[in-house]
PDB file of N, CA and C in Angstrom:
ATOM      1  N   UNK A   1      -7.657  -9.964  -5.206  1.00  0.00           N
ATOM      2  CA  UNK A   1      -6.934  -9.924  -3.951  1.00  0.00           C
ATOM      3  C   UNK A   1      -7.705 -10.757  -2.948  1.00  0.00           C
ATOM      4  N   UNK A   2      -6.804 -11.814  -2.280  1.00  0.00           N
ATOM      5  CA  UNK A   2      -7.592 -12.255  -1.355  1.00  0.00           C
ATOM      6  C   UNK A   2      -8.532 -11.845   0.113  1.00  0.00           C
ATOM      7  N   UNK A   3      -9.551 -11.937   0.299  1.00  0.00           N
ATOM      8  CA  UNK A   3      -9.471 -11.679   1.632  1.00  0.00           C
ATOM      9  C   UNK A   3      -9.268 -12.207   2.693  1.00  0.00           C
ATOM     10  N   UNK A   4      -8.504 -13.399   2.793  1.00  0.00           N
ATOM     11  CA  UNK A   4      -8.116 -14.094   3.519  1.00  0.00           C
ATOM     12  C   UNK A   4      -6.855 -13.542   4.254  1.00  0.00           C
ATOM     13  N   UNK A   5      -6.450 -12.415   3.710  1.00  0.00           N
ATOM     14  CA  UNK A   5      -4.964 -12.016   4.569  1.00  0.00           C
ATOM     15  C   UNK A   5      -4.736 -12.265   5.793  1.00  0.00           C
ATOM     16  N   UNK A   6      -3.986 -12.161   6.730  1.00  0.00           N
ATOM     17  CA  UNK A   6      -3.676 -12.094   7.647  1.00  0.00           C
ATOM     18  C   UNK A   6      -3.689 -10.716   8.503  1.00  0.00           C
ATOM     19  N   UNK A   7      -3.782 -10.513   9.886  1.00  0.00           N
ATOM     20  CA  UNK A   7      -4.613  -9.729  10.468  1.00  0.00           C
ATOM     21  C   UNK A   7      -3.101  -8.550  10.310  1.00  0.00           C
ATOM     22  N   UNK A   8      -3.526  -7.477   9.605  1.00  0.00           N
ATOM     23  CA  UNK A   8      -2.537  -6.406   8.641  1.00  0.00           C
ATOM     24  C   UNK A   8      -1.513  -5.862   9.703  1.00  0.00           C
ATOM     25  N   UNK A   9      -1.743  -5.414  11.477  1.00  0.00           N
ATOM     26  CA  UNK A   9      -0.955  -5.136  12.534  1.00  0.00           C
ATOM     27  C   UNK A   9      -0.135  -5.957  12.682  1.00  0.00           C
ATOM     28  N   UNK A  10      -0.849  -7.500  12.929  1.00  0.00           N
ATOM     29  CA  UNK A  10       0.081  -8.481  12.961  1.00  0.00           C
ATOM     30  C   UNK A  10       1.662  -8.915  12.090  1.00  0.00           C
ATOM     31  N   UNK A  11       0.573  -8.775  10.704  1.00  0.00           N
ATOM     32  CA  UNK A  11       2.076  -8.955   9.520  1.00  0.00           C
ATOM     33  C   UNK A  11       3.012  -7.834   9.844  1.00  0.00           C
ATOM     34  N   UNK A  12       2.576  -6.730  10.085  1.00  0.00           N
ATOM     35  CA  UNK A  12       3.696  -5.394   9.538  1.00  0.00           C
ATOM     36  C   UNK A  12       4.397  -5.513  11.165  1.00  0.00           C
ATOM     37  N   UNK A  13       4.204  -6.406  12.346  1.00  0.00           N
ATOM     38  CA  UNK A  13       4.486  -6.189  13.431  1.00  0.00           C
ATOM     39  C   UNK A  13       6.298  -7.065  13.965  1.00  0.00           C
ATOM     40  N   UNK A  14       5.320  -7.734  12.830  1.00  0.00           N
ATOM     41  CA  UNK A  14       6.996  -9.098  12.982  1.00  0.00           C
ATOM     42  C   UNK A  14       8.363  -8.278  12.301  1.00  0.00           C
ATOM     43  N   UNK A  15       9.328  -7.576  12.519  1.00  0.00           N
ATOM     44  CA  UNK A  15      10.391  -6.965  12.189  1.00  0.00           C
ATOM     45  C   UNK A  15      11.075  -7.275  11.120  1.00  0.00           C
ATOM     46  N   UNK A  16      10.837  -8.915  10.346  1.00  0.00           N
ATOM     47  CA  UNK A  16      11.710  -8.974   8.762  1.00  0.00           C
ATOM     48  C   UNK A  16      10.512  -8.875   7.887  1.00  0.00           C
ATOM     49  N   UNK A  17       9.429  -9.058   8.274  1.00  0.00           N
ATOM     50  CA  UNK A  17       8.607  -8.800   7.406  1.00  0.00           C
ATOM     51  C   UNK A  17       8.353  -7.239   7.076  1.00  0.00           C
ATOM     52  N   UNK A  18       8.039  -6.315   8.542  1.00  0.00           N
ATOM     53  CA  UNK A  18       8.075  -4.536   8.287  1.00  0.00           C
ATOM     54  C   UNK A  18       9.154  -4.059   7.480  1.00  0.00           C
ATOM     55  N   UNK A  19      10.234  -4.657   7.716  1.00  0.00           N
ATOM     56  CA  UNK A  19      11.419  -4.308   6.984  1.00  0.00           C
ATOM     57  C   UNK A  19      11.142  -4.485   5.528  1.00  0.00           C
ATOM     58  N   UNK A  20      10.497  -5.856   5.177  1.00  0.00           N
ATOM     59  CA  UNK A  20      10.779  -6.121   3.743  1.00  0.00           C
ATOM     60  C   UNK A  20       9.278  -5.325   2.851  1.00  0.00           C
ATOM     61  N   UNK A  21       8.370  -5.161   3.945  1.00  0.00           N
ATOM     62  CA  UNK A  21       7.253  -4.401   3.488  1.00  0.00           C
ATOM     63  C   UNK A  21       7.580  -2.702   3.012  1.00  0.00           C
ATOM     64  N   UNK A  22       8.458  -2.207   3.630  1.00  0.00           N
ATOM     65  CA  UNK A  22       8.879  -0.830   3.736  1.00  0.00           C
ATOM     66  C   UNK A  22      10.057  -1.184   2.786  1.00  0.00           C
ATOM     67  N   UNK A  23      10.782  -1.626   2.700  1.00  0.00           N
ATOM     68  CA  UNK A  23      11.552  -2.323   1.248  1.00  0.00           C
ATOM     69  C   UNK A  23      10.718  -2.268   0.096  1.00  0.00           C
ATOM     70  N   UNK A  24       9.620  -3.172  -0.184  1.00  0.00           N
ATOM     71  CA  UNK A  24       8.612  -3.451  -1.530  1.00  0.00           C
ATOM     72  C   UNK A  24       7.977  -1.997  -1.440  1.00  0.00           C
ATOM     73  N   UNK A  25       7.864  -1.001  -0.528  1.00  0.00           N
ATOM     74  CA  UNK A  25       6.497   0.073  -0.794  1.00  0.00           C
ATOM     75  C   UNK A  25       7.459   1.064  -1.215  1.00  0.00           C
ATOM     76  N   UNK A  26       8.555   1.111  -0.883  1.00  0.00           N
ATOM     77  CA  UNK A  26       9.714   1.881  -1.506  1.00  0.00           C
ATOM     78  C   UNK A  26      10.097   2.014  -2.975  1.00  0.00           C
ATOM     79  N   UNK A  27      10.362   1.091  -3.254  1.00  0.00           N
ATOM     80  CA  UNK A  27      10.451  -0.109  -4.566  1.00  0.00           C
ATOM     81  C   UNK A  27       9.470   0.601  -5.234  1.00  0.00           C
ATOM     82  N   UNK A  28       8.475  -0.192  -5.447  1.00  0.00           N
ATOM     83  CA  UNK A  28       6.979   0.111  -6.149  1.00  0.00           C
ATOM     84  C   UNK A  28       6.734   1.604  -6.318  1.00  0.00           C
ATOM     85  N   UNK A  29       6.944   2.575  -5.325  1.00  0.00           N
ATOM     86  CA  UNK A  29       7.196   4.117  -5.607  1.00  0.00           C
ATOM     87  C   UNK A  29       8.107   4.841  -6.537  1.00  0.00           C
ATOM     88  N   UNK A  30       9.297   4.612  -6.355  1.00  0.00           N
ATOM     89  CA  UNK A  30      10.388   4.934  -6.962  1.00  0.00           C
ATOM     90  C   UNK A  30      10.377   4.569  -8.247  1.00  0.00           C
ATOM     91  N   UNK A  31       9.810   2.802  -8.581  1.00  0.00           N
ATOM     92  CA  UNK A  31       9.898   2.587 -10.178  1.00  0.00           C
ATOM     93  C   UNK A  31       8.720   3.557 -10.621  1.00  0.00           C
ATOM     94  N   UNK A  32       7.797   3.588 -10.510  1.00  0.00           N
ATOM     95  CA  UNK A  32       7.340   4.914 -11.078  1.00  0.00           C
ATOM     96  C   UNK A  32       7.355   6.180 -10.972  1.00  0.00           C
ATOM     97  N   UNK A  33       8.550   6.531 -10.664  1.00  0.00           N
ATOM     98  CA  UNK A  33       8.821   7.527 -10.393  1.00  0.00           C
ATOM     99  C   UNK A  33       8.724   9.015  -9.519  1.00  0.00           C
ATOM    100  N   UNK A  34       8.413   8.532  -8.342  1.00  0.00           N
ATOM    101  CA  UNK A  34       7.921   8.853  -7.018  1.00  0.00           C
ATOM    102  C   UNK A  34       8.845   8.542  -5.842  1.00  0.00           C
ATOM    103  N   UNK A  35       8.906   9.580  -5.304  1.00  0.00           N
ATOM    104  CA  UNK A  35      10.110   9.515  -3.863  1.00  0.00           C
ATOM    105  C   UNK A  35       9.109   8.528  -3.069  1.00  0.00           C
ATOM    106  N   UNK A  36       9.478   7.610  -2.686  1.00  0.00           N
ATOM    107  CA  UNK A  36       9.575   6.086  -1.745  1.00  0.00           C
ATOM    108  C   UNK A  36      10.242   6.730  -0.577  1.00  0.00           C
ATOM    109  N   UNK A  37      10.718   7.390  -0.503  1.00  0.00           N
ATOM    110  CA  UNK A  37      12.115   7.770   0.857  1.00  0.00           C
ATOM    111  C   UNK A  37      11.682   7.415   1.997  1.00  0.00           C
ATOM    112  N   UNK A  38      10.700   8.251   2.050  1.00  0.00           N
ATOM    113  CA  UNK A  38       9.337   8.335   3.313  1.00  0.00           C
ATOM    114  C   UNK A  38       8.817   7.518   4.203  1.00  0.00           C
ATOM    115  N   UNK A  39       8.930   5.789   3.295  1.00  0.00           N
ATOM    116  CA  UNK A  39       8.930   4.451   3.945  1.00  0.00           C
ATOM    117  C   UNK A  39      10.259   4.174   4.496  1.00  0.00           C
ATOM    118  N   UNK A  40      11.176   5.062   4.785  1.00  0.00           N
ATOM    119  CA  UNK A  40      12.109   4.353   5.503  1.00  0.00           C
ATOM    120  C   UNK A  40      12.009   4.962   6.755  1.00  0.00           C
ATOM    121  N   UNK A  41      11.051   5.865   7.435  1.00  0.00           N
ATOM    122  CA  UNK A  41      10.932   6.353   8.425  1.00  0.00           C
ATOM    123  C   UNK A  41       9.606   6.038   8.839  1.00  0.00           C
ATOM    124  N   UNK A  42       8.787   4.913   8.533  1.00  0.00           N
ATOM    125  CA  UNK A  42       7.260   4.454   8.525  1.00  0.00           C
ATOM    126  C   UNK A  42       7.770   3.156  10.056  1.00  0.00           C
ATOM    127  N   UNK A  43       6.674   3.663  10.914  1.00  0.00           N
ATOM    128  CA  UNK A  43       6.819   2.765  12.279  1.00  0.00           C
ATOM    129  C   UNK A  43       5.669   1.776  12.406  1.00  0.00           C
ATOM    130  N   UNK A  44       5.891   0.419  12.563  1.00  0.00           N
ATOM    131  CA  UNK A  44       5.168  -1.165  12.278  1.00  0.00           C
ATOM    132  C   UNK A  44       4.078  -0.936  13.309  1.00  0.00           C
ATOM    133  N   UNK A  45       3.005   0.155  12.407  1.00  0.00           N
ATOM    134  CA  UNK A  45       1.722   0.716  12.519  1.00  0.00           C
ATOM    135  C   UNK A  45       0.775   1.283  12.039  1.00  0.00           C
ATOM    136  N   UNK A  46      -0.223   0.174  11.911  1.00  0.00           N
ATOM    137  CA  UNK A  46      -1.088   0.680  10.873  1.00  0.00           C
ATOM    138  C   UNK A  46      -1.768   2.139  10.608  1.00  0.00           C
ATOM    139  N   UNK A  47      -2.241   2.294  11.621  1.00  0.00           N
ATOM    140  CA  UNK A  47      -2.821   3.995  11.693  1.00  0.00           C
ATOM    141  C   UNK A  47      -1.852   4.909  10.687  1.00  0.00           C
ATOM    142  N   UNK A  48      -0.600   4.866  11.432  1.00  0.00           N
ATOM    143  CA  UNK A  48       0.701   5.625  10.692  1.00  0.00           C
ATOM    144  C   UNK A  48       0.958   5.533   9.361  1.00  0.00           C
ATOM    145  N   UNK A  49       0.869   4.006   9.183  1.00  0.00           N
ATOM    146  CA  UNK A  49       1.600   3.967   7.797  1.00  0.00           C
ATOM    147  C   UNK A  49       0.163   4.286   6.564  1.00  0.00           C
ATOM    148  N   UNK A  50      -0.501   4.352   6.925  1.00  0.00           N
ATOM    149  CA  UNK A  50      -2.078   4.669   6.853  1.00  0.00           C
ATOM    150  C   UNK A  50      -1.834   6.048   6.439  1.00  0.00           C
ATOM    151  N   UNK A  51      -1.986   6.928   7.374  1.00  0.00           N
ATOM    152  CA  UNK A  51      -1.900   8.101   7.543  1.00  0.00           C
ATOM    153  C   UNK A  51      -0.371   8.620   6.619  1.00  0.00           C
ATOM    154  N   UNK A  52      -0.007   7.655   6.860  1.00  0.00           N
ATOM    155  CA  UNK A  52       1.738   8.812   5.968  1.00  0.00           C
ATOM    156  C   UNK A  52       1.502   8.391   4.368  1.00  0.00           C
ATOM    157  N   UNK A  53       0.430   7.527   4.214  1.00  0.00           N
ATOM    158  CA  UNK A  53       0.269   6.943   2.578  1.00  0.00           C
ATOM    159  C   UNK A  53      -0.923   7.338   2.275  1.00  0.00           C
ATOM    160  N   UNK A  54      -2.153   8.023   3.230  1.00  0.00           N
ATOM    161  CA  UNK A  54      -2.695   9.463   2.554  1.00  0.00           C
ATOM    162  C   UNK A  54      -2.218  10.468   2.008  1.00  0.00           C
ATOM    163  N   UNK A  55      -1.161  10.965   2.867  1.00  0.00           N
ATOM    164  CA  UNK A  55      -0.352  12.126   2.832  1.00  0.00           C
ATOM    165  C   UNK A  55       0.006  12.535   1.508  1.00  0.00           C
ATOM    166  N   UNK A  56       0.944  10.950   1.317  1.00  0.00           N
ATOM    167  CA  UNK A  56       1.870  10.470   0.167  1.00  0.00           C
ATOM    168  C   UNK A  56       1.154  10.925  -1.223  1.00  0.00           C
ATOM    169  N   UNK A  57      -0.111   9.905  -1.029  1.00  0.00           N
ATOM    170  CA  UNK A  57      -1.119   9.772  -2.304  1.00  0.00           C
ATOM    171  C   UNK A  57      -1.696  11.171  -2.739  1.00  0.00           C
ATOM    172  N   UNK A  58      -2.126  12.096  -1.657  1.00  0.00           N
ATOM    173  CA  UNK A  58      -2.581  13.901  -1.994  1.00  0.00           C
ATOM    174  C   UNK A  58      -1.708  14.499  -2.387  1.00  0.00           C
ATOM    175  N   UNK A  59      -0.058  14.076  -2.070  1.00  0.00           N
ATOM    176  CA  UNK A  59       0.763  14.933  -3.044  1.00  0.00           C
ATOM    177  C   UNK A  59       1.096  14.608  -4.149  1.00  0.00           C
ATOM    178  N   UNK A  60       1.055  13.201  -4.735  1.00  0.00           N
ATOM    179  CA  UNK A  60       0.959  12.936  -5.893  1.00  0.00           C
ATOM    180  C   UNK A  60      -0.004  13.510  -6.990  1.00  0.00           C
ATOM    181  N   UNK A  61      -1.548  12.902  -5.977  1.00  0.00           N
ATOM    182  CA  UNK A  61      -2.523  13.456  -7.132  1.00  0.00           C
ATOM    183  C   UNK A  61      -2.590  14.949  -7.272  1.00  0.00           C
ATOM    184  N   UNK A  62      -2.254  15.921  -6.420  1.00  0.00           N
ATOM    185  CA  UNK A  62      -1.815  16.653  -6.963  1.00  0.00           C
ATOM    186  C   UNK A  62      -1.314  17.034  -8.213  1.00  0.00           C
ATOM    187  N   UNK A  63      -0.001  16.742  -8.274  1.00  0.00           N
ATOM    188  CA  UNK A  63       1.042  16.785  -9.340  1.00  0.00           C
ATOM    189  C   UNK A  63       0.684  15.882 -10.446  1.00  0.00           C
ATOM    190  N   UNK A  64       0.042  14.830 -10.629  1.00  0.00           N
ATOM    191  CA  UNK A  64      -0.022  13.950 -11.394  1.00  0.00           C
ATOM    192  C   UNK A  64      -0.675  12.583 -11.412  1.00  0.00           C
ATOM    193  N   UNK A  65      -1.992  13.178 -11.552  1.00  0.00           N
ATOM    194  CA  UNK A  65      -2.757  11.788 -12.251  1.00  0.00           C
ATOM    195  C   UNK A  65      -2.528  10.491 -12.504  1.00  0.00           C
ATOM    196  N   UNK A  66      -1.637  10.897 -13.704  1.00  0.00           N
ATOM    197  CA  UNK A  66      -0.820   9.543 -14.493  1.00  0.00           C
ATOM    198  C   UNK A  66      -0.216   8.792 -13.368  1.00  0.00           C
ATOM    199  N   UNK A  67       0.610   9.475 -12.429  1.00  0.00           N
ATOM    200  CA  UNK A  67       1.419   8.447 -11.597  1.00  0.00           C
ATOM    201  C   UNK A  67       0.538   7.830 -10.544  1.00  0.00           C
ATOM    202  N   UNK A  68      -0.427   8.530 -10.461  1.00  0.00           N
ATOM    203  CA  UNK A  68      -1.025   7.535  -9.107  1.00  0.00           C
ATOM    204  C   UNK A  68      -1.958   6.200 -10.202  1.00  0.00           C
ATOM    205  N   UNK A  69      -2.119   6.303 -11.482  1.00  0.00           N
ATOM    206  CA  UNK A  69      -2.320   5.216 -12.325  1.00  0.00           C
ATOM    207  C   UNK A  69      -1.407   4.148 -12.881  1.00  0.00           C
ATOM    208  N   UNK A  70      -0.198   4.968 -12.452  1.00  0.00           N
ATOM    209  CA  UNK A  70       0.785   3.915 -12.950  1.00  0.00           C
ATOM    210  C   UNK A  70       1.462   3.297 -11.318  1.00  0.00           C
ATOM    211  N   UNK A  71       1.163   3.861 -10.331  1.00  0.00           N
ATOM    212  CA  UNK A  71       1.498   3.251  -8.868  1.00  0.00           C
ATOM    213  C   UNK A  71       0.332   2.344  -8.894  1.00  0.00           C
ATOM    214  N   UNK A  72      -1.243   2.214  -8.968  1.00  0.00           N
ATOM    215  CA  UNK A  72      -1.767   1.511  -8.963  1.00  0.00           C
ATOM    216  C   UNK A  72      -1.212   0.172  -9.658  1.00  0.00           C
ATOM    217  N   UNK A  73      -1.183   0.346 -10.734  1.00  0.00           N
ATOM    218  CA  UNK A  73      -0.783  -0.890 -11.805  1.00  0.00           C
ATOM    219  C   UNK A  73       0.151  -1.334 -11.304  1.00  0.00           C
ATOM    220  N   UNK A  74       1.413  -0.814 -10.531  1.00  0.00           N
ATOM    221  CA  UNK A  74       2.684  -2.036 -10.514  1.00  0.00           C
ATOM    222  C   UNK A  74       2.523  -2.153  -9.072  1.00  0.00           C
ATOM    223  N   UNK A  75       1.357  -1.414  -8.661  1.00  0.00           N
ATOM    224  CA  UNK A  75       1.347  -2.438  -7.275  1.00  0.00           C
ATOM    225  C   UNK A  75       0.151  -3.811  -7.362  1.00  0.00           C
ATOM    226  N   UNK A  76      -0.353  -3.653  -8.326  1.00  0.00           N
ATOM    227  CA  UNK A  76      -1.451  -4.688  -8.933  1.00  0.00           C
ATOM    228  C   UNK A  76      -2.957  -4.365  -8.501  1.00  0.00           C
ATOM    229  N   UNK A  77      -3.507  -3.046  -8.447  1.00  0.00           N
ATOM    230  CA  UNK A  77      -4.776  -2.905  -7.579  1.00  0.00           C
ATOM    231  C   UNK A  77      -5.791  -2.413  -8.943  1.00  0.00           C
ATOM    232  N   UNK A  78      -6.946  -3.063  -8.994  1.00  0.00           N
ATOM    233  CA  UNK A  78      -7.391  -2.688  -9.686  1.00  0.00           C
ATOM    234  C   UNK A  78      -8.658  -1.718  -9.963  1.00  0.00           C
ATOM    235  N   UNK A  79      -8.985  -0.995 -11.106  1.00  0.00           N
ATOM    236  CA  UNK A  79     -10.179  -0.080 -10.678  1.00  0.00           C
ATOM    237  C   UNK A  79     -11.577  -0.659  -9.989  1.00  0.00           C
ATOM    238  N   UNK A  80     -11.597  -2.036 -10.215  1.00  0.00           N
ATOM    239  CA  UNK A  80     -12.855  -2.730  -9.580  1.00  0.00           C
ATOM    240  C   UNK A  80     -12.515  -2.908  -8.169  1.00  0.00           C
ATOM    241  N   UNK A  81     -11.471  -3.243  -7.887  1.00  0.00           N
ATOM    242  CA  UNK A  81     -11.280  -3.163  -6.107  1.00  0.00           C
ATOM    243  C   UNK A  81     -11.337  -2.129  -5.797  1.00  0.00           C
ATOM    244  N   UNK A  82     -10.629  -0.997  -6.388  1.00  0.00           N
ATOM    245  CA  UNK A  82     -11.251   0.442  -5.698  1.00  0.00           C
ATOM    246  C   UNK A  82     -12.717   0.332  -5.937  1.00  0.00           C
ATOM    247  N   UNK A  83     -13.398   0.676  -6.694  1.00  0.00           N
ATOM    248  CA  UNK A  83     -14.780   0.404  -6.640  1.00  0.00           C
ATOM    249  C   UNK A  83     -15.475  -0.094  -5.608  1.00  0.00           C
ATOM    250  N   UNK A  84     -15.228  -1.561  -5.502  1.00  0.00           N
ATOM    251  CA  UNK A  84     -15.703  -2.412  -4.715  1.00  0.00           C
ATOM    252  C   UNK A  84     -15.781  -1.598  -3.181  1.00  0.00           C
ATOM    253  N   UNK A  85     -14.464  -1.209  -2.807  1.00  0.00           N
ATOM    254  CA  UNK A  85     -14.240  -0.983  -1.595  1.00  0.00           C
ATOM    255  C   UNK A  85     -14.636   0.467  -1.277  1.00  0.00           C
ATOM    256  N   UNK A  86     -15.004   1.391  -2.815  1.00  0.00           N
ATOM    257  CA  UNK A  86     -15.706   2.584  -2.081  1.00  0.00           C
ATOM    258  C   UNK A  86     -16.838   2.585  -1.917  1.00  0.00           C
ATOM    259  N   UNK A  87     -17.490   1.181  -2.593  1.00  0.00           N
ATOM    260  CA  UNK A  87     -18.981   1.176  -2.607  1.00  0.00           C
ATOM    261  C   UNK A  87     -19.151   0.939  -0.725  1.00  0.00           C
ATOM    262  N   UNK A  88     -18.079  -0.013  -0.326  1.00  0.00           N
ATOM    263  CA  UNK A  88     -18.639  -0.264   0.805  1.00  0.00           C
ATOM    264  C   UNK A  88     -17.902   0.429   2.393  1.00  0.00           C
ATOM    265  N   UNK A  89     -17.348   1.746   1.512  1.00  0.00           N
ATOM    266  CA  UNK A  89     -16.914   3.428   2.246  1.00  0.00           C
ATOM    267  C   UNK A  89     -16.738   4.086   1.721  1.00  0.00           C
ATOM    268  N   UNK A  90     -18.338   4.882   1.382  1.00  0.00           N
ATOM    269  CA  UNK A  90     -19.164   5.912   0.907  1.00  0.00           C
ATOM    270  C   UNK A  90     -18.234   6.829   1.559  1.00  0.00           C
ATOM    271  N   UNK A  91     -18.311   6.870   2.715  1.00  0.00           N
ATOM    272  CA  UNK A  91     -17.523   8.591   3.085  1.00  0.00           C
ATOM    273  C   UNK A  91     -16.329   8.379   3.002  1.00  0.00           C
ATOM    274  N   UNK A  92     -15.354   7.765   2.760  1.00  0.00           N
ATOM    275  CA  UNK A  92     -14.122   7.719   2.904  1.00  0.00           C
ATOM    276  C   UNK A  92     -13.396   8.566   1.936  1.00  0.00           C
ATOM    277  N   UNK A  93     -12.823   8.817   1.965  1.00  0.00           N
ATOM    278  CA  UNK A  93     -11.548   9.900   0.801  1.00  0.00           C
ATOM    279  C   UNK A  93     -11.231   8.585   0.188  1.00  0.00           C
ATOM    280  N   UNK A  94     -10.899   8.623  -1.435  1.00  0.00           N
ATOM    281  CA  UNK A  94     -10.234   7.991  -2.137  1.00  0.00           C
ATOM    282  C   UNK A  94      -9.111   7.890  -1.641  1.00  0.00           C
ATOM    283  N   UNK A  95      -8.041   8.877  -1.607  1.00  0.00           N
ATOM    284  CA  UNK A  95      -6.519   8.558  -1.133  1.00  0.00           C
ATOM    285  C   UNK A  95      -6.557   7.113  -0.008  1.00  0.00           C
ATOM    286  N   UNK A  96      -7.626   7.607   1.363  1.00  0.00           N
ATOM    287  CA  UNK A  96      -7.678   6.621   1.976  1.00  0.00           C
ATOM    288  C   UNK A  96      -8.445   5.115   1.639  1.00  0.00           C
ATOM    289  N   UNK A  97      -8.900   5.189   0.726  1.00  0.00           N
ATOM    290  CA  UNK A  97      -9.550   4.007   0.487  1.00  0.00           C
ATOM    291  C   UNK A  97      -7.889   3.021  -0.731  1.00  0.00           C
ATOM    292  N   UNK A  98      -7.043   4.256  -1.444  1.00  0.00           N
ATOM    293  CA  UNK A  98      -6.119   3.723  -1.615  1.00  0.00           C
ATOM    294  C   UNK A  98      -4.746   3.154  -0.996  1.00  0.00           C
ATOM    295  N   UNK A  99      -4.859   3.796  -0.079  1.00  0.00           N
ATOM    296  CA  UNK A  99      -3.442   3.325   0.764  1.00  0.00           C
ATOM    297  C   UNK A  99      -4.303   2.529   1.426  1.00  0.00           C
ATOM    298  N   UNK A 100      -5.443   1.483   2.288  1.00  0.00           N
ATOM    299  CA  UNK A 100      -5.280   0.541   2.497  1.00  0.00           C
ATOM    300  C   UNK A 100      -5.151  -0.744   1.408  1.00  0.00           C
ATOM    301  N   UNK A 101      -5.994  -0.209   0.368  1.00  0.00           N
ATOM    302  CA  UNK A 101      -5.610  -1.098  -0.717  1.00  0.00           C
ATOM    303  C   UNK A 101      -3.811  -1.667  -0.867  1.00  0.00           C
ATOM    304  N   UNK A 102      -3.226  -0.411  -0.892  1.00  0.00           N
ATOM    305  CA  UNK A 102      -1.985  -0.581  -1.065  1.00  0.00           C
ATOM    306  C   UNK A 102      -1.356  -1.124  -0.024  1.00  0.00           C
ATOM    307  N   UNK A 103      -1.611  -0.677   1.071  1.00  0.00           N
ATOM    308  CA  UNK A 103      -1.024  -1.498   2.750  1.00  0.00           C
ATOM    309  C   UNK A 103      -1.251  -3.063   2.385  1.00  0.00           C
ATOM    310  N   UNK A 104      -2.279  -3.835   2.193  1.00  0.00           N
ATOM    311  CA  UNK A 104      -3.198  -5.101   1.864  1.00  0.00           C
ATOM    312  C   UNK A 104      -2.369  -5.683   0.901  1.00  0.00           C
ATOM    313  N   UNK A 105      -2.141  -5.089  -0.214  1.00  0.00           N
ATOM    314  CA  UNK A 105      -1.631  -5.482  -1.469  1.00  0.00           C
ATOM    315  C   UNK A 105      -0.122  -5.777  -1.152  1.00  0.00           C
ATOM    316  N   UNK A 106       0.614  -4.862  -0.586  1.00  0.00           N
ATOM    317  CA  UNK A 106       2.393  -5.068  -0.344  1.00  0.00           C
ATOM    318  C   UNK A 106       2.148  -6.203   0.504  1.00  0.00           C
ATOM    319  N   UNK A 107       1.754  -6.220   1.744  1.00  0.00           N
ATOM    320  CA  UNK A 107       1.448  -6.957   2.581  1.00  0.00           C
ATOM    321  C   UNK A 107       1.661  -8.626   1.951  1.00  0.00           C
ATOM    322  N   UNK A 108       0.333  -8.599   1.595  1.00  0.00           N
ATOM    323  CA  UNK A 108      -0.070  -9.989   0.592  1.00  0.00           C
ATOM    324  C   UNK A 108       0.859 -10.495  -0.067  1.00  0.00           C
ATOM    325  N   UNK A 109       1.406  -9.306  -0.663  1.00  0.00           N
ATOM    326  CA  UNK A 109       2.872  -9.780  -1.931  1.00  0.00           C
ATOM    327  C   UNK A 109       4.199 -10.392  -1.001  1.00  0.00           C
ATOM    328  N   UNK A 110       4.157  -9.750   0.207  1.00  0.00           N
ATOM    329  CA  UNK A 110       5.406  -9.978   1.117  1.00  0.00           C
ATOM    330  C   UNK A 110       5.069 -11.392   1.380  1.00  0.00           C
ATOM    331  N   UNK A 111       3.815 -11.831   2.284  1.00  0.00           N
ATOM    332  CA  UNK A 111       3.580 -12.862   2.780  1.00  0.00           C
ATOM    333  C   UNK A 111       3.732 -14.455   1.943  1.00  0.00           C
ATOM    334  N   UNK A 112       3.240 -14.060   0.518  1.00  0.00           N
ATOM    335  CA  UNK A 112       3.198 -15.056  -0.457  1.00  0.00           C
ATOM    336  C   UNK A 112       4.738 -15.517  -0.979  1.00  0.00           C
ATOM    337  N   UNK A 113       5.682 -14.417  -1.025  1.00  0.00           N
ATOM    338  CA  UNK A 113       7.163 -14.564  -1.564  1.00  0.00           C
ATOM    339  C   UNK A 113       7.272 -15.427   0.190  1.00  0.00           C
ATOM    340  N   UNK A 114       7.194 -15.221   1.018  1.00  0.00           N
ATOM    341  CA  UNK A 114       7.770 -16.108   2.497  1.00  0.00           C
ATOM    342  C   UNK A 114       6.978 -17.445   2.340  1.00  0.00           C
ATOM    343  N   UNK A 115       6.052 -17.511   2.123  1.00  0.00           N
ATOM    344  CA  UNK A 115       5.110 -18.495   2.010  1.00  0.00           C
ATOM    345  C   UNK A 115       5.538 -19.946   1.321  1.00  0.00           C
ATOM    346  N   UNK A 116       5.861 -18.824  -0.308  1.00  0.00           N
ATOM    347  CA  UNK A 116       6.309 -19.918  -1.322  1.00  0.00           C
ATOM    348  C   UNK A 116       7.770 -20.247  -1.326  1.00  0.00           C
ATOM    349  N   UNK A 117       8.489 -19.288  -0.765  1.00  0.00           N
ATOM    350  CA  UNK A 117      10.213 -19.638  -0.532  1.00  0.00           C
ATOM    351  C   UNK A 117      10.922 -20.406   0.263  1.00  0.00           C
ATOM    352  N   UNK A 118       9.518 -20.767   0.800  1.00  0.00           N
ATOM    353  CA  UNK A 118      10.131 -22.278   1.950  1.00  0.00           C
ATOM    354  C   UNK A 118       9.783 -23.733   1.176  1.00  0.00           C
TER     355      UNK A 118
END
């Protein structure tokens, strides 16, 4: 994943992009079999969408392991980027060290489909 993204408030701030971001995080939930719903009431803010994709991620792992391994995979994040990024937030909760991964990752995927479609 690059780190070159673009500054993450900014992207989710522009209105066809939040739209199509809350579109793809929907998407990516649902094919593995996980209510997505939740992103259709997510407001073009990071803290929030942050906070509602902790939420998200503790009720999964809850219930099921497997799916927060198979949400990883088709959102493309891998166990070395988690790694990477808990090495460098020791205190952080996993959930939260995953939903920015995942914020970063949709993000990235949105920007690159606009990028390359022109």
């Amino acid at each position: 994943m690059s780190e070159q993204l673009p500054d993450i408030n900014q992207g989710i701030s522009k209105p066809d992009l939040f739209e199509k971001f809350k579109l793809q995080l929907q998407k990516d939930f649902e094919t593995c079999g996980v209510n997505g719903e939740f992103s259709i009431l997510l407001a073009p803010n990071y803290d929030s969408i942050h906070a509602t994709l902790v939420r998200e991620l503790s009720l999964i792992s809850k219930s099921s392991n497997s799916k927060i391994n198979e949400l990883l995979y088709r959102i493309d994040i891998s166990e070395q980027q988690l790694k990477k990024l808990s090495k460098l937030k020791p205190t952080e909760d996993l959930n939260s060290i995953m939903a920015e991964l995942i914020i970063k990752r949709i993000l990235q995927k949105i920007v690159y489909k606009e990028y390359f479609k022109s």
